[in-house]
Protein backbone atom coordinates (compact mmCIF):
# COMPACT_ATOMS: atom_id res chain seq x y z
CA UNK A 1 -10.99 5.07 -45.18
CA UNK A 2 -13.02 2.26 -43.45
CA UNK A 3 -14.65 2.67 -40.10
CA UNK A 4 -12.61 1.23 -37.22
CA UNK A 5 -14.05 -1.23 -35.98
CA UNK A 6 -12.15 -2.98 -33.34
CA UNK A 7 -10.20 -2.50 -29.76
CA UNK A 8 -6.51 -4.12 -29.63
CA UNK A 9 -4.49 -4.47 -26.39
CA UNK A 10 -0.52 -4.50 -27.35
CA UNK A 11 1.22 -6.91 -24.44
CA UNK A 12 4.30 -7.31 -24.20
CA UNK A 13 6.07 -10.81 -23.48
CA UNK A 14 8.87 -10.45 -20.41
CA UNK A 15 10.37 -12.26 -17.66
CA UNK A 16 8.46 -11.87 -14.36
CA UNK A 17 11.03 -13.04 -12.11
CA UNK A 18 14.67 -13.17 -13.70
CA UNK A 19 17.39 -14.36 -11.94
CA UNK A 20 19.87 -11.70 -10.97
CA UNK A 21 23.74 -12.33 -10.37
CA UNK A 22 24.83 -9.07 -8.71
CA UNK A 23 28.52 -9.82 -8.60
CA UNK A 24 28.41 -11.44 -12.15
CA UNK A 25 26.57 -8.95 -13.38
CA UNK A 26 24.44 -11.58 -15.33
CA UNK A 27 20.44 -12.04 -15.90
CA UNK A 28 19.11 -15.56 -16.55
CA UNK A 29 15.33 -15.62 -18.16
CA UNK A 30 13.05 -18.15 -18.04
CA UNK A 31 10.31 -18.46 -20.67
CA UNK A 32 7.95 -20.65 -17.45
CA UNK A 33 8.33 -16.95 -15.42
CA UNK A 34 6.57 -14.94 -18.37
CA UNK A 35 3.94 -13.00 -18.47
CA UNK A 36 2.28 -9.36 -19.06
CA UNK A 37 3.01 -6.59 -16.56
CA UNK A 38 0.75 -5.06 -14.28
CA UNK A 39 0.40 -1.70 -16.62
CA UNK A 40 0.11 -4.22 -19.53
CA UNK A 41 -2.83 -5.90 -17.14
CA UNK A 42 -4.41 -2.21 -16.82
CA UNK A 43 -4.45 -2.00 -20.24
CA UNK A 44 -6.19 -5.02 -21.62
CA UNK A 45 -8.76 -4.49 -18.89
CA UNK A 46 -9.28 -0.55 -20.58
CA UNK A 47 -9.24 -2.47 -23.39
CA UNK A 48 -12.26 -4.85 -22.64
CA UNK A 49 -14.29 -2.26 -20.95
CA UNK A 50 -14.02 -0.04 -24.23
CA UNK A 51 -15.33 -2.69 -26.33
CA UNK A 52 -18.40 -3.65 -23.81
CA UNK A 53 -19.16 -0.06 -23.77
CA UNK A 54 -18.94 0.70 -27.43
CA UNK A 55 -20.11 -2.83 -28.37
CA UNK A 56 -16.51 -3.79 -30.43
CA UNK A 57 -14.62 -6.56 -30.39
CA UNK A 58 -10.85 -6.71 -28.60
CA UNK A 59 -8.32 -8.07 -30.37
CA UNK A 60 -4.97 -9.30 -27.87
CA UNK A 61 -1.53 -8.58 -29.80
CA UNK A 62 2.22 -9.46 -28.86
CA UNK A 63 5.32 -9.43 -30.15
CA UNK A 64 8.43 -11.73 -28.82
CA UNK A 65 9.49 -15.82 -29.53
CA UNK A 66 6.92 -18.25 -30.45
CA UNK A 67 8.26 -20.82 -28.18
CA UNK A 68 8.23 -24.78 -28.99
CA UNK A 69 4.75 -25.00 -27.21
CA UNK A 70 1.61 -22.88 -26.48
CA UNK A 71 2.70 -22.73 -22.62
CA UNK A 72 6.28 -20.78 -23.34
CA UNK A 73 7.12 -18.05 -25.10
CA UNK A 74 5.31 -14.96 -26.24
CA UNK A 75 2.27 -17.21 -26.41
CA UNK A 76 1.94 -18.24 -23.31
CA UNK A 77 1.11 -14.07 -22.83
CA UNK A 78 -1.64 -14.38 -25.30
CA UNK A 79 -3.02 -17.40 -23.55
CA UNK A 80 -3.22 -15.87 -20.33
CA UNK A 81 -5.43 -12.94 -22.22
CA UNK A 82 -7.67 -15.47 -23.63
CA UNK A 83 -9.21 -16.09 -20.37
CA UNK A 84 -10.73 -12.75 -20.38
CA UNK A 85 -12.77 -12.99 -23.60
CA UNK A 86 -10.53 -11.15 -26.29
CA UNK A 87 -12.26 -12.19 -29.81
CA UNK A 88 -9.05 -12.52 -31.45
CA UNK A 89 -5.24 -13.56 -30.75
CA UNK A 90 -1.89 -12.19 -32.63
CA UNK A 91 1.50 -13.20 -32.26
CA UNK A 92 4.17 -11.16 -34.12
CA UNK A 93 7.51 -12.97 -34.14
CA UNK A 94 10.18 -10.95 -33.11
CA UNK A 95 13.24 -11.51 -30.89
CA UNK A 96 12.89 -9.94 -27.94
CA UNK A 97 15.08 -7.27 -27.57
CA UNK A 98 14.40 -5.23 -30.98
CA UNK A 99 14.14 -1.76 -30.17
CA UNK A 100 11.03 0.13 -30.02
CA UNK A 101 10.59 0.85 -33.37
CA UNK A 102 10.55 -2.34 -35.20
CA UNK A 103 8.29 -3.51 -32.31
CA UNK A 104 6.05 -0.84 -33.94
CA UNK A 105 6.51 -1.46 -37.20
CA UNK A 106 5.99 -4.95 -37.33
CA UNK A 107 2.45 -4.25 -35.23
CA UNK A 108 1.30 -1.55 -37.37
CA UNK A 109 -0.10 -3.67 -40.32
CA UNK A 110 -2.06 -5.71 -37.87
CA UNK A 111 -3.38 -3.03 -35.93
CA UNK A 112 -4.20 -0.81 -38.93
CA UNK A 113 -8.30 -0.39 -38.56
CA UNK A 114 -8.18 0.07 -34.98
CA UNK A 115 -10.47 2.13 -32.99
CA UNK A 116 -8.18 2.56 -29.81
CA UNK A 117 -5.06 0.62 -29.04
CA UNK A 118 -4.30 -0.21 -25.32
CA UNK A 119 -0.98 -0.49 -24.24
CA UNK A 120 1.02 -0.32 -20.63
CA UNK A 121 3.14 3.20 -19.99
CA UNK A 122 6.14 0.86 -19.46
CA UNK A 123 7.35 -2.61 -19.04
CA UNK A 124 8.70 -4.88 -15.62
CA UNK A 125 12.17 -4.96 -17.86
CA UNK A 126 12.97 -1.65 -17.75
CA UNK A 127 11.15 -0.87 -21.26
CA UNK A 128 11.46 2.56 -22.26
CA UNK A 129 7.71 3.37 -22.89
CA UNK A 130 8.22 4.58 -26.35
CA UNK A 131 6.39 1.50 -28.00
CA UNK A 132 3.44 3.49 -27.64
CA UNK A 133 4.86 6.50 -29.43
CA UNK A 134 6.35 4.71 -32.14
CA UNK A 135 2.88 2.73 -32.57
CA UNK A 136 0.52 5.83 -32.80
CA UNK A 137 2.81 7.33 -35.39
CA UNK A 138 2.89 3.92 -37.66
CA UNK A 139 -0.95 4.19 -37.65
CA UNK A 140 -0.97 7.99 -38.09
CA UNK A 141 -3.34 8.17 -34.52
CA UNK A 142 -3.40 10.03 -32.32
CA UNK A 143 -1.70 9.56 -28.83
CA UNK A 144 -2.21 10.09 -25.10
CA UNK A 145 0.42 8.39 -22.79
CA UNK A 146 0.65 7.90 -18.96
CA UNK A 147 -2.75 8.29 -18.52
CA UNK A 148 -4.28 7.71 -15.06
CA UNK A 149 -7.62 7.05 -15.74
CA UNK A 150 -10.09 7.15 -18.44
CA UNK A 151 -13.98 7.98 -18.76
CA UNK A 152 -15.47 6.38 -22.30
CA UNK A 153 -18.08 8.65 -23.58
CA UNK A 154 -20.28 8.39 -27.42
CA UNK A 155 -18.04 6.10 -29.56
CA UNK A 156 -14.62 7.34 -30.81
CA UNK A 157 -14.63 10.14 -27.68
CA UNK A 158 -12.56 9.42 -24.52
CA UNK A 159 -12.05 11.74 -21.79
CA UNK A 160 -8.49 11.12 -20.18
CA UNK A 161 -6.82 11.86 -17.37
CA UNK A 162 -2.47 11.87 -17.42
CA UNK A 163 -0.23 12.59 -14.51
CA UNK A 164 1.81 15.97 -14.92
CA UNK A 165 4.76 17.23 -12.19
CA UNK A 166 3.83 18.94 -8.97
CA UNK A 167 0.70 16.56 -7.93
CA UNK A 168 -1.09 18.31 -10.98
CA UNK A 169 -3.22 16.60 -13.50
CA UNK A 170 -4.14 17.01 -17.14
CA UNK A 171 -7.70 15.98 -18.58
CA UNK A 172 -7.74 15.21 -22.06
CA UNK A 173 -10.37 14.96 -24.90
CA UNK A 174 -9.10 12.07 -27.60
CA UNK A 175 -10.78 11.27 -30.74
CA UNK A 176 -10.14 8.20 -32.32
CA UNK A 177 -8.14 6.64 -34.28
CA UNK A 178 -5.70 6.55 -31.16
CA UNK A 179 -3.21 5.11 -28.66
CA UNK A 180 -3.10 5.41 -25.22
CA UNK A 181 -1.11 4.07 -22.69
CA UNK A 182 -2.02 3.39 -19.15
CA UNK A 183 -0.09 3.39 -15.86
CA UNK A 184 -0.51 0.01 -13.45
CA UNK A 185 -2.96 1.99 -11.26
CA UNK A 186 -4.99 3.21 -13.98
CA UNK A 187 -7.54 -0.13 -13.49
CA UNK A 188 -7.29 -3.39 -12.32
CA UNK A 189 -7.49 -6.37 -14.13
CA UNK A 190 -10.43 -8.10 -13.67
CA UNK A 191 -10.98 -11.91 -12.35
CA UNK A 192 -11.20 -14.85 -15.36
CA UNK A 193 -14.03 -16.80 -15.39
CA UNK A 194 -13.62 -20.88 -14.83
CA UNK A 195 -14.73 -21.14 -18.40
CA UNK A 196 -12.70 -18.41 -20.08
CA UNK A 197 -9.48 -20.21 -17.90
CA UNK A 198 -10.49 -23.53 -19.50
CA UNK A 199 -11.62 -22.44 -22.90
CA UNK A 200 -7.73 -19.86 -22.67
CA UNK A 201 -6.08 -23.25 -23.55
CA UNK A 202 -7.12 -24.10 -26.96
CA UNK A 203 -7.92 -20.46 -28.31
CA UNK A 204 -6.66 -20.15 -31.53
CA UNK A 205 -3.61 -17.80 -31.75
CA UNK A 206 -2.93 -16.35 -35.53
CA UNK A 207 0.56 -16.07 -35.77
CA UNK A 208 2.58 -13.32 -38.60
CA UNK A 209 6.06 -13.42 -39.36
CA UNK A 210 7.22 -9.47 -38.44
CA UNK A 211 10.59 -10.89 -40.17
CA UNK A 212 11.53 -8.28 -36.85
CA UNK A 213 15.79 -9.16 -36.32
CA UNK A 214 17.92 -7.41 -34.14
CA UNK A 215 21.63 -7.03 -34.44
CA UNK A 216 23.19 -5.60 -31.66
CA UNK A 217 25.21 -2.27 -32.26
CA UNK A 218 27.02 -2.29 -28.93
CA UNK A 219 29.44 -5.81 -27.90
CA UNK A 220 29.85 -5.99 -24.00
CA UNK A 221 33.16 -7.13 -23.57
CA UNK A 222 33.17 -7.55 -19.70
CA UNK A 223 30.82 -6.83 -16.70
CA UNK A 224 32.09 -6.28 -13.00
CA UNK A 225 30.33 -5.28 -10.07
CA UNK A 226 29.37 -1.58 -9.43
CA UNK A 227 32.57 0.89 -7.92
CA UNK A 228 32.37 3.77 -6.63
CA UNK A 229 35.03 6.46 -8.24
CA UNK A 230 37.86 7.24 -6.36
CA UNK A 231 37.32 10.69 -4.14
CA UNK A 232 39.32 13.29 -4.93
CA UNK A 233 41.36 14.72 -1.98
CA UNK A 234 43.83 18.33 -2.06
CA UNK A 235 47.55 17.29 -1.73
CA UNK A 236 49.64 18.45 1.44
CA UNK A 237 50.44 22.32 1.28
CA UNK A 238 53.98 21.40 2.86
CA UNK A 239 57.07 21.57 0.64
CA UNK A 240 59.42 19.19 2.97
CA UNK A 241 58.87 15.59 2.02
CA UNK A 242 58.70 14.83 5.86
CA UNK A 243 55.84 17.32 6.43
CA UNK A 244 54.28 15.83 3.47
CA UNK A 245 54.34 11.80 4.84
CA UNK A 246 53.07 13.20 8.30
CA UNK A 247 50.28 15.00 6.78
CA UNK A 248 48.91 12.15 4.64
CA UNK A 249 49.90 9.42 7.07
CA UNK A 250 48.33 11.35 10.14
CA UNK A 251 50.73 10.02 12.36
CA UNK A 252 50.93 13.18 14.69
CA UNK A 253 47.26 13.94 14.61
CA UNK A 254 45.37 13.83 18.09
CA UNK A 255 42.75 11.16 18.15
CA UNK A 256 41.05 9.02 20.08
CA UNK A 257 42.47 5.80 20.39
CA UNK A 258 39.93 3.02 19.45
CA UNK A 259 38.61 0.50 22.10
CA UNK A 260 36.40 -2.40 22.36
CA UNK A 261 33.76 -2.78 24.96
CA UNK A 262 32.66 -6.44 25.53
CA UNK A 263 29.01 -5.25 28.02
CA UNK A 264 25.63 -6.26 28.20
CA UNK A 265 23.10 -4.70 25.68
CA UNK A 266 21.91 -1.97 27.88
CA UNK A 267 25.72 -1.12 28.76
CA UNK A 268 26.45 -1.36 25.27
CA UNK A 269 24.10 1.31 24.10
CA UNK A 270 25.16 3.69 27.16
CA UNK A 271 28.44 3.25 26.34
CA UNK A 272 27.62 4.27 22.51
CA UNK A 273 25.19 7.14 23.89
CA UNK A 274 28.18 8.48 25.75
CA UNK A 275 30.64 8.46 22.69
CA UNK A 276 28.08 10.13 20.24
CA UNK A 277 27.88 13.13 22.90
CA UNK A 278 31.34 13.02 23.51
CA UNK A 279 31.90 13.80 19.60
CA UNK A 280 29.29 16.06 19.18
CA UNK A 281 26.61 14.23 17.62
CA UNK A 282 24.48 14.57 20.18
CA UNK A 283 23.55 16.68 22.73
């Protein structure tokens, strides 16, 4: 087996800002809105401080639409890595909502060497996480996800830190070959340099068919806005029909008529004062 010999951060391309239509129920995208998330962010920074510290070079890698130009698409993500100094671009094209594990798959072969791969814990779309998963067990590496924060040590040792239930933490010892994913807080991304900005726009980007298709196996056949369920009340108790319309109509039940008070502000808020204590709400 050859020594691994490089550091890959796996971005994913997704819509920053989609339109929502909450009674339509409908998303718009827009390729100009794209862009990495801030756990994908925490991860290619990882990823650049692993390779300065073990002295390896960082590979970017992404997986969606090629786009008819550099600035749309999944390259435009790429691009926006290139700033920071990664020696080497990779576009897998894929359409952009296959599930997890083709992602994976079609990543794998491109990835295979790998010292450490860097990913994000989840995506701004809702991802699932499980890229990740799917990833280390293509490359037959070993995994450590939602990690917090990481400490490299000798090359191929990493001492991790993951989030566990209850405020508690975990610290973890991974050997490499291995992929880890990081949570947004985990670091932040550092600034671009003017030249690495200017230079971003003519990086080469090497771009693989991952021949990745995705048919969907569920058709939505309508969307409507979100309704509650109906509450489930106990019928009347009464046997007479009569009894029966009075109870669910409430027509002999003592209430308070309602009123409306036209009053100043502060009159208004006595007058509101007055009918919370009158009900019992306050005392």
């Amino acid at each position: 087996m050859a020594e691994p010999g490089f550091i890959a951060a796996a971005l994913k391309w997704v819509d920053l800002r989609p339109d929502v239509d909450p009674l339509a129920g409908t998303v718009r995208h827009d390729s100009r809105t794209a862009g990495f998330s801030p756990a994908d962010a925490a991860a290619l920074e990882w990823a650049l401080r692993l390779g300065e510290a073990w002295q390896l070079p960082v590979t970017a890698i992404t997986a969606g639409p090629p786009g008819v130009s550099g600035s749309s698409g999944a390259q435009a993500v790429l691009r926006d890595a290139a700033a920071f100094g990664p020696r080497r671009l990779v576009l897998v094209t894929a359409d952009g909502d296959a599930p997890s594990e083709a992602i994976a798959g079609a990543l794998a072969p491109l990835l295979d060497g790998a010292t450490v791969v860097c990913c994000g814990d989840y995506s701004a779309d809702r991802g699932s996480g499980s890229v990740p998963a799917f990833l280390a067990h293509q490359l037959k590496a070993a995994q450590a996800l939602g990690l917090t924060g990481l400490t490299p040590g000798e090359r191929g040792c990493l001492a991790a830190q993951r989030r566990l239930d209850g405020g508690r933490r975990e610290h973890l010892r991974v050997t490499v070959p291995a992929v880890i994913s990081v949570e947004p807080g985990a670091a932040r991304l550092r600034r671009a340099p003017l030249a690495g900005l200017l230079a971003a726009q003519q990086a080469a980007i090497e771009v693989a068919d991952g021949a990745v298709t995705h048919r969907h196996r569920v058709q939505v056949m309508r969307t409507a806005p979100y309704r509650p369920r109906p509450k489930m009340l106990a019928p009347p108790r009464d046997p007479l029909p009569r009894a029966r319309l009075l109870a669910l109509t409430g027509a002999l039940t003592e209430r308070t008529p309602p009123r409306v008070v036209r009053a100043p502000c502060d009159e208004a808020a006595d007058e509101l004062v007055g009918y919370l204590k009158d009900r019992g709400y306050l005392t």
